[in-house]
C-alpha atoms as a PDB file:
ATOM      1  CA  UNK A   1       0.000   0.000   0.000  1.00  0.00           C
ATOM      2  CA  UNK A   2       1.324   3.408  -1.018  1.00  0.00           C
ATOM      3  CA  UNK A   3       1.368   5.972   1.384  1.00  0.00           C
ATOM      4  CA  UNK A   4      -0.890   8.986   1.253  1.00  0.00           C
ATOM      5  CA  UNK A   5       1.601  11.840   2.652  1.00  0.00           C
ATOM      6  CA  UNK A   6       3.326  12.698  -0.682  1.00  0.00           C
ATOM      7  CA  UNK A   7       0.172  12.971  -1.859  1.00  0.00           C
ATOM      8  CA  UNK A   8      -1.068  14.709   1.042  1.00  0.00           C
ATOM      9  CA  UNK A   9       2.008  16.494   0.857  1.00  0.00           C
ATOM     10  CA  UNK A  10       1.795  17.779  -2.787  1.00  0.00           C
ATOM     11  CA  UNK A  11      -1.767  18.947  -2.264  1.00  0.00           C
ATOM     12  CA  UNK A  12      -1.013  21.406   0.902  1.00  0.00           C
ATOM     13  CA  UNK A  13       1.615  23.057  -1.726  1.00  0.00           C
ATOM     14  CA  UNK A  14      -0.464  23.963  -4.251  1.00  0.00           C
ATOM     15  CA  UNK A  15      -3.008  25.159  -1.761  1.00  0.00           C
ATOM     16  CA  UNK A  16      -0.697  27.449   0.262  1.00  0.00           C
ATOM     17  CA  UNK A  17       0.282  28.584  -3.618  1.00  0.00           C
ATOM     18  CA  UNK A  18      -3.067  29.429  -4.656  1.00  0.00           C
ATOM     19  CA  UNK A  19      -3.519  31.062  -0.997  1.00  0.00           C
ATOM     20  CA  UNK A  20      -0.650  33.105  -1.560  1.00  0.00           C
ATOM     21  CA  UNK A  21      -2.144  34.481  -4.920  1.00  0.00           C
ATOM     22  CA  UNK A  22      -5.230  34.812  -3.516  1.00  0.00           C
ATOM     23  CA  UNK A  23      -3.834  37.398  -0.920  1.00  0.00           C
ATOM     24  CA  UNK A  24      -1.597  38.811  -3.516  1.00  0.00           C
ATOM     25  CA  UNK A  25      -4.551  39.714  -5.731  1.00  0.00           C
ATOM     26  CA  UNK A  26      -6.921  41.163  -2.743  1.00  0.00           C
ATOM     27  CA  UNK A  27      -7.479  44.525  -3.887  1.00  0.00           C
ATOM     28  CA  UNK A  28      -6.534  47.210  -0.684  1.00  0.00           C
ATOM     29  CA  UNK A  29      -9.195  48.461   1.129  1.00  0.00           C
ATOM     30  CA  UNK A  30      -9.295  52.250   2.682  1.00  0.00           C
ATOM     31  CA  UNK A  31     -11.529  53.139   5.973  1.00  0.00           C
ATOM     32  CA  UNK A  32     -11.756  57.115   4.336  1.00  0.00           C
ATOM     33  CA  UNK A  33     -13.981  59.596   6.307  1.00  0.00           C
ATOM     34  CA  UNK A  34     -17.265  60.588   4.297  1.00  0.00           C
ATOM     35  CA  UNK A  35     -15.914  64.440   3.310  1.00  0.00           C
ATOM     36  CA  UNK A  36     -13.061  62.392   0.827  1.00  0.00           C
ATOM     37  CA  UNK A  37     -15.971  60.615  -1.041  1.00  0.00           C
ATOM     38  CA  UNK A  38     -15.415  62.470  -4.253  1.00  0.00           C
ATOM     39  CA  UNK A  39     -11.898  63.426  -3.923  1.00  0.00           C
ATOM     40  CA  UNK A  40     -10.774  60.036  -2.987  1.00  0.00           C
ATOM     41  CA  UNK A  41     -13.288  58.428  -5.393  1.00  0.00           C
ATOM     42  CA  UNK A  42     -11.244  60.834  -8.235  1.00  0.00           C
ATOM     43  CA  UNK A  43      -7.546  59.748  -6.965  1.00  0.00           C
ATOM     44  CA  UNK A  44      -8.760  56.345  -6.998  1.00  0.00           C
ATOM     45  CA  UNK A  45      -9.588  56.492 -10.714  1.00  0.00           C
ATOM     46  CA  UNK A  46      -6.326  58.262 -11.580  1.00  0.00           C
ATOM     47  CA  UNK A  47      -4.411  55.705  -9.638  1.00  0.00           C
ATOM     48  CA  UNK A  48      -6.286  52.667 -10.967  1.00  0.00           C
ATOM     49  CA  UNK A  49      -5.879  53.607 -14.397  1.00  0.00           C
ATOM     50  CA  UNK A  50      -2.117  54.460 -14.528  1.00  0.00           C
ATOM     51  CA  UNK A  51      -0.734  51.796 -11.885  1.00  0.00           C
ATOM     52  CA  UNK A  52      -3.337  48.701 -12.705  1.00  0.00           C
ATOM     53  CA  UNK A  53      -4.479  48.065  -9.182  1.00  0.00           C
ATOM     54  CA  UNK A  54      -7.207  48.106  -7.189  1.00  0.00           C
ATOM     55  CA  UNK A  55      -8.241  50.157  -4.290  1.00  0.00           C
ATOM     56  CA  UNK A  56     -11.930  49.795  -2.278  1.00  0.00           C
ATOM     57  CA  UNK A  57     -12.721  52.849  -0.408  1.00  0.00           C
ATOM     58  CA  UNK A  58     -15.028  52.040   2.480  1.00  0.00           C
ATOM     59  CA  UNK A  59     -16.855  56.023   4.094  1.00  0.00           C
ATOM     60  CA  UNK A  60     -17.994  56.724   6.620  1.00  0.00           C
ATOM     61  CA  UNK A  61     -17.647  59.197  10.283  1.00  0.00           C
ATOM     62  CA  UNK A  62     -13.947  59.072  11.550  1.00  0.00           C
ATOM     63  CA  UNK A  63     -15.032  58.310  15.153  1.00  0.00           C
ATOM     64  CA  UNK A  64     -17.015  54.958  13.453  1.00  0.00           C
ATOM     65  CA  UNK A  65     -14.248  53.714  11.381  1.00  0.00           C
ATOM     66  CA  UNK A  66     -11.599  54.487  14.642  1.00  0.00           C
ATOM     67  CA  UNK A  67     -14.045  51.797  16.877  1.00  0.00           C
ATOM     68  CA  UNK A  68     -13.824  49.717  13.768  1.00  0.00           C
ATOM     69  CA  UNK A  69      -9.870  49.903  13.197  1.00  0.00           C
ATOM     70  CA  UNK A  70      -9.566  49.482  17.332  1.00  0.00           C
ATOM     71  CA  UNK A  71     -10.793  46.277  16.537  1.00  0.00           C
ATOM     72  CA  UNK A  72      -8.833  45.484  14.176  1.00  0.00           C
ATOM     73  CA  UNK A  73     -11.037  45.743  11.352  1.00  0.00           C
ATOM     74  CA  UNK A  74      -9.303  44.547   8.060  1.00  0.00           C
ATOM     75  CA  UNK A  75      -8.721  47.694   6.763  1.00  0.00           C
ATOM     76  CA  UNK A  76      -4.991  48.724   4.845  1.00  0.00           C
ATOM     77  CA  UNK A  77      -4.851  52.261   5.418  1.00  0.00           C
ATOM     78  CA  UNK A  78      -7.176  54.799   7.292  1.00  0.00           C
ATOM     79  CA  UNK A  79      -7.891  58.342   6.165  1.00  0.00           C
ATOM     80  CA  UNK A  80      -9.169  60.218   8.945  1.00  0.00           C
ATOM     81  CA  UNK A  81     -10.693  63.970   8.908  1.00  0.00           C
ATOM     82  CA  UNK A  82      -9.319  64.307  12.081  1.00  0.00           C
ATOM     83  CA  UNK A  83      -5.564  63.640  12.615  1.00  0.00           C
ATOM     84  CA  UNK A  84      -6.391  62.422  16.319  1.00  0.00           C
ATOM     85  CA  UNK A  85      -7.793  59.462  15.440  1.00  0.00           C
ATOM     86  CA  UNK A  86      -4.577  58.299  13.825  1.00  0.00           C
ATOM     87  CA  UNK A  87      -2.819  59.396  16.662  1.00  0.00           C
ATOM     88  CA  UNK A  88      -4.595  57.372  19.111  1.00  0.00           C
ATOM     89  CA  UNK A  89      -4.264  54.250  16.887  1.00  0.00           C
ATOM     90  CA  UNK A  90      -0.390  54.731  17.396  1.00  0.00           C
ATOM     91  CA  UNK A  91      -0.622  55.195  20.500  1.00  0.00           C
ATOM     92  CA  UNK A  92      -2.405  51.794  20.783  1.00  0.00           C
ATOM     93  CA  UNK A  93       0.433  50.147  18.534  1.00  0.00           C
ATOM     94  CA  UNK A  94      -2.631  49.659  15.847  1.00  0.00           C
ATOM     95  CA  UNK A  95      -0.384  50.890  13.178  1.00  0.00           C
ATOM     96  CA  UNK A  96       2.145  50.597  10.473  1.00  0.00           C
ATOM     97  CA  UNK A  97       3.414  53.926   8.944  1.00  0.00           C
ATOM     98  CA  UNK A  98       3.994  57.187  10.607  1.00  0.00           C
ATOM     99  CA  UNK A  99       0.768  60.077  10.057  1.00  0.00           C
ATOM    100  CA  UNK A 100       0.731  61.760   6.552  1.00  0.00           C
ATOM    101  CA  UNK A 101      -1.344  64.901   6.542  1.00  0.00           C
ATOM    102  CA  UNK A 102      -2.909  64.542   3.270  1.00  0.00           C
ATOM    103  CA  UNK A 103      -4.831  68.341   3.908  1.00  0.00           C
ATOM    104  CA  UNK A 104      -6.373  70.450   5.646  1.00  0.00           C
ATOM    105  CA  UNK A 105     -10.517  70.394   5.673  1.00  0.00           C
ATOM    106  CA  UNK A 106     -12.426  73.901   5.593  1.00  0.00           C
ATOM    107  CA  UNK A 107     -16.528  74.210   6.389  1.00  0.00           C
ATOM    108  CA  UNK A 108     -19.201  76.140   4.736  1.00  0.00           C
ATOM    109  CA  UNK A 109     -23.194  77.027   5.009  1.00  0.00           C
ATOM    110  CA  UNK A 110     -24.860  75.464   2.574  1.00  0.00           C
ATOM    111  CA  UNK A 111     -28.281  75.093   1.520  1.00  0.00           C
ATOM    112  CA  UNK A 112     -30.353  74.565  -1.895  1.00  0.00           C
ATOM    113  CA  UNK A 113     -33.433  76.875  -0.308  1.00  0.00           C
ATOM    114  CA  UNK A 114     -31.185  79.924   0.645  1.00  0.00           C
ATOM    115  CA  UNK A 115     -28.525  81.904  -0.999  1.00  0.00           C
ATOM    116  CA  UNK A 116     -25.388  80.670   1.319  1.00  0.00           C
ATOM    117  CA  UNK A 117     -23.088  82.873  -1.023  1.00  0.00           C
ATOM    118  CA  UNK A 118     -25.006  86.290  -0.118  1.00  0.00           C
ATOM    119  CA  UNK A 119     -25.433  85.355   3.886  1.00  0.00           C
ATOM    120  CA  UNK A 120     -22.939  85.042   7.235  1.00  0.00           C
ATOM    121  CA  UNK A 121     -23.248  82.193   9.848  1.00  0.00           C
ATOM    122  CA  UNK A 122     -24.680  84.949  11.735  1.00  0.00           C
ATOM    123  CA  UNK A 123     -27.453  85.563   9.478  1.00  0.00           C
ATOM    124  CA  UNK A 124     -29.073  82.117  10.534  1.00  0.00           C
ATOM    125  CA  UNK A 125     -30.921  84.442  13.013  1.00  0.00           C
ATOM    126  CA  UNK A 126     -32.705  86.283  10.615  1.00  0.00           C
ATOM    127  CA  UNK A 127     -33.655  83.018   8.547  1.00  0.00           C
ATOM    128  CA  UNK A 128     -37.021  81.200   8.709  1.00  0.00           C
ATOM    129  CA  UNK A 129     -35.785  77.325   9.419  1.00  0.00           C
ATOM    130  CA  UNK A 130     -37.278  74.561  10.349  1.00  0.00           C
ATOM    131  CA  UNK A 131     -34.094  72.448  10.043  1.00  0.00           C
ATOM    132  CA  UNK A 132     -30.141  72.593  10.474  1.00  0.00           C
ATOM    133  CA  UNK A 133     -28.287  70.035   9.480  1.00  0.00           C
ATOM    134  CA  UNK A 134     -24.765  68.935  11.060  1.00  0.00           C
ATOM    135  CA  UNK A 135     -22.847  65.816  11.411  1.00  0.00           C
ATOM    136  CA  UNK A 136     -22.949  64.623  14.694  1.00  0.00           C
ATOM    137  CA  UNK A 137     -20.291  65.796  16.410  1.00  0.00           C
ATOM    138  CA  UNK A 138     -19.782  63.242  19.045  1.00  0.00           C
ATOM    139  CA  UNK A 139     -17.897  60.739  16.228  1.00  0.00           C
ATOM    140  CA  UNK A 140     -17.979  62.726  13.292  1.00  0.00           C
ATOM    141  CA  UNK A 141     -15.214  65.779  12.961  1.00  0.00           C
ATOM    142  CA  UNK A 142     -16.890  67.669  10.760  1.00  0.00           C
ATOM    143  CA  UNK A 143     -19.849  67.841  12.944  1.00  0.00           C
ATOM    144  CA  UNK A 144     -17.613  68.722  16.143  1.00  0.00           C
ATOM    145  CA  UNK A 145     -16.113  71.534  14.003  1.00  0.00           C
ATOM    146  CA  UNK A 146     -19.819  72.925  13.173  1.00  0.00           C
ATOM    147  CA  UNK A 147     -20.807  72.791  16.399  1.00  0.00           C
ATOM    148  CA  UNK A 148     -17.522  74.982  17.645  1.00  0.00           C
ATOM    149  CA  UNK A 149     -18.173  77.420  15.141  1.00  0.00           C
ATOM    150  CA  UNK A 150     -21.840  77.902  15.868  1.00  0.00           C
ATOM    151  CA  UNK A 151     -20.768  78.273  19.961  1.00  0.00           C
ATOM    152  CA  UNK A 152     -18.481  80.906  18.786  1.00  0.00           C
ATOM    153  CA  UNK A 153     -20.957  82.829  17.539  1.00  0.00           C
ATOM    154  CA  UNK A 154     -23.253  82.583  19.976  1.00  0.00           C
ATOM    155  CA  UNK A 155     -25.638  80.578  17.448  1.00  0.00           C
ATOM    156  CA  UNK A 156     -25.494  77.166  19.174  1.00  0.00           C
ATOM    157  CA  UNK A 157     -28.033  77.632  21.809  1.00  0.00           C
ATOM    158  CA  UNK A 158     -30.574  79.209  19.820  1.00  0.00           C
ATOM    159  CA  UNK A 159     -30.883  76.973  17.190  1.00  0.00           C
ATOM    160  CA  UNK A 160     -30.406  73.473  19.054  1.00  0.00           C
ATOM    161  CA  UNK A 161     -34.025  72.221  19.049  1.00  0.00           C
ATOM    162  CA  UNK A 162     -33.967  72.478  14.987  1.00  0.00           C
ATOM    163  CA  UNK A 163     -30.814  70.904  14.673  1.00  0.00           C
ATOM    164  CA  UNK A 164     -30.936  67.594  13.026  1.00  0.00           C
ATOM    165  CA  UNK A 165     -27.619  65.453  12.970  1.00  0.00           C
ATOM    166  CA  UNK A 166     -25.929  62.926   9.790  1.00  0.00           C
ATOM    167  CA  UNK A 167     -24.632  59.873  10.895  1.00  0.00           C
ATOM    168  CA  UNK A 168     -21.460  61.278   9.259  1.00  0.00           C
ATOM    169  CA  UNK A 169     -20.761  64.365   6.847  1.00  0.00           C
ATOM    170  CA  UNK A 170     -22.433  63.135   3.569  1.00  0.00           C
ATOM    171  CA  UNK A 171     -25.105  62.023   5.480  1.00  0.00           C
ATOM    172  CA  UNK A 172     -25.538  66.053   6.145  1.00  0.00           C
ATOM    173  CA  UNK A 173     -25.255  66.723   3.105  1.00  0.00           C
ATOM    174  CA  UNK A 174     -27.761  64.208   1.849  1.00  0.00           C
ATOM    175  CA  UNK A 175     -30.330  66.011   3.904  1.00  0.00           C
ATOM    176  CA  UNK A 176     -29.453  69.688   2.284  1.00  0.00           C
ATOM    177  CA  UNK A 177     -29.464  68.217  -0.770  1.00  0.00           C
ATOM    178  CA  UNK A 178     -32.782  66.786  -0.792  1.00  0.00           C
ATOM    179  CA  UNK A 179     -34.257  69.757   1.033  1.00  0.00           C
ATOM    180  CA  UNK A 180     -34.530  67.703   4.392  1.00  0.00           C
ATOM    181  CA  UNK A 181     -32.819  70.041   5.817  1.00  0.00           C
ATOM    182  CA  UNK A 182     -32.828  74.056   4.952  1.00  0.00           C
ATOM    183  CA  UNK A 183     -29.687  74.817   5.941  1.00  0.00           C
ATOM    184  CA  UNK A 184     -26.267  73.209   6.897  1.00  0.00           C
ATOM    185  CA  UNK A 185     -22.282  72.922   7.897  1.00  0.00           C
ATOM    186  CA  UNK A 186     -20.730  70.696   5.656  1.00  0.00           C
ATOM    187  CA  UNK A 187     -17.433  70.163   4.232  1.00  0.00           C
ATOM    188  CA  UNK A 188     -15.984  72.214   1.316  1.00  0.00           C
ATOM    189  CA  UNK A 189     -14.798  69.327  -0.381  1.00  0.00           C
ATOM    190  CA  UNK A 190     -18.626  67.795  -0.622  1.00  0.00           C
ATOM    191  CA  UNK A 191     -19.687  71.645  -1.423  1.00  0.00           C
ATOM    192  CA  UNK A 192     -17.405  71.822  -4.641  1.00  0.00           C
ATOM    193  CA  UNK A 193     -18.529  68.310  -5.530  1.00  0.00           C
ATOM    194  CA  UNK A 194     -20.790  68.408  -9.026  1.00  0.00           C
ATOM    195  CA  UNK A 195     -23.816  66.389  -7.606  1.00  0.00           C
ATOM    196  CA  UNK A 196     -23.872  69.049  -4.884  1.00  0.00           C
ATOM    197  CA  UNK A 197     -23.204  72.116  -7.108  1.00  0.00           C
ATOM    198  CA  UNK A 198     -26.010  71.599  -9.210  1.00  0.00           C
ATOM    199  CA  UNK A 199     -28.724  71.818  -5.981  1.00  0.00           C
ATOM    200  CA  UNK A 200     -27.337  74.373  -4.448  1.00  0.00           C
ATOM    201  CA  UNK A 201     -26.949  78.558  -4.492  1.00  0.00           C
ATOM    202  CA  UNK A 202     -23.305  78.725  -3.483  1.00  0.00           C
ATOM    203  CA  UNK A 203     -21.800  78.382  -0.108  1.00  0.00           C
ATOM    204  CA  UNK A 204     -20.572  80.436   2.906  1.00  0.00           C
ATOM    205  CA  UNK A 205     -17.313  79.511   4.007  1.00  0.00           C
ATOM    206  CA  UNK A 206     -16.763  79.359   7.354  1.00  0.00           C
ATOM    207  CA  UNK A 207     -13.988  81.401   8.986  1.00  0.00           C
ATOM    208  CA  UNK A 208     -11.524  79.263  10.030  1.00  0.00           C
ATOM    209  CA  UNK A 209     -11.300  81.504  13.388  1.00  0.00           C
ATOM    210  CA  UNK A 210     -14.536  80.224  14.565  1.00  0.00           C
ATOM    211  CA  UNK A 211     -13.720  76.280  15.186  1.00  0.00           C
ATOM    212  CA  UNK A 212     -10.315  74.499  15.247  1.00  0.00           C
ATOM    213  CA  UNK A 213      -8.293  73.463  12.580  1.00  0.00           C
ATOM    214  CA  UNK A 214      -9.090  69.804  10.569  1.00  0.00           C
ATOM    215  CA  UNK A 215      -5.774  68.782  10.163  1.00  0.00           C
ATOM    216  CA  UNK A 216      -6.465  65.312   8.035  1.00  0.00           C
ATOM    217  CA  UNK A 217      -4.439  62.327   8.229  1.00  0.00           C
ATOM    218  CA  UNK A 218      -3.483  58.849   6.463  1.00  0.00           C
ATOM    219  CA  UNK A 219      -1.937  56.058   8.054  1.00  0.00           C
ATOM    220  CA  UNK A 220      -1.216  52.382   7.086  1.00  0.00           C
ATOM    221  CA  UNK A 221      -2.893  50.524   9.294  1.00  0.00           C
ATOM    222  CA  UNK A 222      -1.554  47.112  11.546  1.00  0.00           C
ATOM    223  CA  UNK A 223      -3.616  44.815   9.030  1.00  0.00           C
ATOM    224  CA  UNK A 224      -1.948  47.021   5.959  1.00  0.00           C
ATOM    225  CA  UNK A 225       1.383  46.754   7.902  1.00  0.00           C
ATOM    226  CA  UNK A 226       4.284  45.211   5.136  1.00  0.00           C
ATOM    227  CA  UNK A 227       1.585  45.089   2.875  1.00  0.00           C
ATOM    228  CA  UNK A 228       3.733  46.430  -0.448  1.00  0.00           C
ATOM    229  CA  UNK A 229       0.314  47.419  -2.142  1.00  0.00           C
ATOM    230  CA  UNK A 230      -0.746  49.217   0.448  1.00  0.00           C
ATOM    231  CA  UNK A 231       2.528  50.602   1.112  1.00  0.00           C
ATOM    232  CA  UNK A 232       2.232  51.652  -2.525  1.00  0.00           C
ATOM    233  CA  UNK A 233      -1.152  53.318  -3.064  1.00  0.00           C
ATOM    234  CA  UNK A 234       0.132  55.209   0.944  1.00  0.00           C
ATOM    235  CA  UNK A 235       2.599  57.184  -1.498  1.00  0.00           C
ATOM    236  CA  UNK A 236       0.760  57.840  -3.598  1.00  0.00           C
ATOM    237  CA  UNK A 237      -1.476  60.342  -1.974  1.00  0.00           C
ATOM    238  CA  UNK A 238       1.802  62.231  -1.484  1.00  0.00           C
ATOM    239  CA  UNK A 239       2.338  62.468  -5.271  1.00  0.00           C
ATOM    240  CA  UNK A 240       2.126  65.867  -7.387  1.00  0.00           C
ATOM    241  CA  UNK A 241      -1.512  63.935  -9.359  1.00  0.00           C
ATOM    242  CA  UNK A 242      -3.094  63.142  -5.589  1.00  0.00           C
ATOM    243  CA  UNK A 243      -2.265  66.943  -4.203  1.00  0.00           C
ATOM    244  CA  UNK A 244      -4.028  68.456  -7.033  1.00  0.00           C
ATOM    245  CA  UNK A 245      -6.883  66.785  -6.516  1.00  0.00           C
ATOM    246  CA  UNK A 246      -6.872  67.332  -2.782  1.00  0.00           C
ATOM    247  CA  UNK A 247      -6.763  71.135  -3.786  1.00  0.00           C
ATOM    248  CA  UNK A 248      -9.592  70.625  -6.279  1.00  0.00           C
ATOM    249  CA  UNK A 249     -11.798  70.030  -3.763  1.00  0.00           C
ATOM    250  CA  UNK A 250     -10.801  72.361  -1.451  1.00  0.00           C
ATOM    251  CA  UNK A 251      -8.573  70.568   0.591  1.00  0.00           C
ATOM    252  CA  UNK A 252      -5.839  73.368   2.139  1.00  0.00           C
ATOM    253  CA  UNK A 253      -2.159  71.671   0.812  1.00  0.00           C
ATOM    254  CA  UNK A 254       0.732  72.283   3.808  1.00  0.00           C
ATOM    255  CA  UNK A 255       4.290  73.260   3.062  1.00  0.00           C
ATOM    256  CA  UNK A 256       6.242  69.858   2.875  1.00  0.00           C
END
């Protein structure tokens, strides 16, 4: 009788093989806060078409995505709209590159019932609303932002019972768009976005004096750690093609 472990043997190689190609193929996934859906979604495109590989970008509120990555959600990299989050990963040993700041996020008034472009923050007081829309601001950094810049003008308190809040920021924006909401803070980046252009009458942009700067960071994450694709598409939102597009959609570019 022959034995069986050659065989046995011969068939655990080619299944580690076709494991290993299996991994090799998996296309990189990115945990990317909500306000980088059509910046990232452009980048992506760019990148796909002139390196031949595959990113997934999975949105959604910072805060959300941290829990997820604390978990250690199977997630490559992590683009945060808050560069705390990253932080705190490191500090949890939950990563595997140092923080790059890929820009800096800006706010606006927006609606597609009023003329944002022609009114102040401060002129919410003189408006007729039913509904204000914000992300909510215990998870989602946009929506912490708002909320700082409507304290600092004395807004905040006065408006509360008509605020309504998005799971994350282009939740907000959903509701402005659809006239769910009258009026809103959202980010720039969703503002300059076509689908959004097209609904609404300009935008107010917030001063950045009123709330606390969104510094905006990428890291690799532990699962991404010595993976070379994700290592890959990581430098690539540092090139020259990635910054552009940052700055098309309103993303503030810092020195290097």
């Amino acid at each position: 009788m022959k034995s069986v472990y050659p065989y046995l043997a011969i068939f655990t190689l080619f299944y580690l093989i076709g494991f290993h190609s299996l991994h090799a193929q998996q296309s990189i996934r990115v945990a990317a806060a909500s306000d980088l859906k059509f910046a990232l979604d452009d980048i992506i495109e760019v990148y796909t078409k002139d390196m031949g590989k595959e990113v997934v970008p999975i949105y959604g509120s910072s805060g959300k995505l941290y829990e997820q990555l604390s978990n250690r959600a199977p997630f490559h990299l992590y683009m945060s709209a808050d560069v705390e989050y990253p932080k705190l990963l490191i500090k949890k040993g939950l990563s595997g590159s140092d923080i790059h700041i890929y820009g800096v996020g800006r706010l606006v008034l927006w609606s597609r019932k009023f003329d944002c472009d022609a009114s102040t923050l401060e002129g919410l007081s003189r408006l007729n609303l039913k509904k204000v829309a914000i992300a909510n601001p215990n998870h989602a950094p946009y929506g912490k932002r708002a909320k700082e810049s409507l304290l600092f003008y004395q807004l905040y308190d006065g408006i509360r019972s008509k605020i309504v809040l998005g799971e994350n920021i282009s939740q907000t924006a959903q509701f402005l768009s659809t006239g769910a909401a009258d009026v809103g803070i959202i980010a720039l980046s969703l503002a300059l976005a076509p689908t959004m252009k097209k609904y609404g009458k300009g935008y107010y942009l917030l001063p950045a004096k009123s709330h606390n700067p969104l510094h905006q960071g990428a890291i690799i994450t532990e699962f991404g750690k010595g993976n070379a694709e994700a290592a890959l598409f990581f430098d690539y939102l540092k090139s020259p093609t990635a910054r552009e597009i940052f700055k098309t959609y309103g993303f503030v570019q810092e020195e290097e």
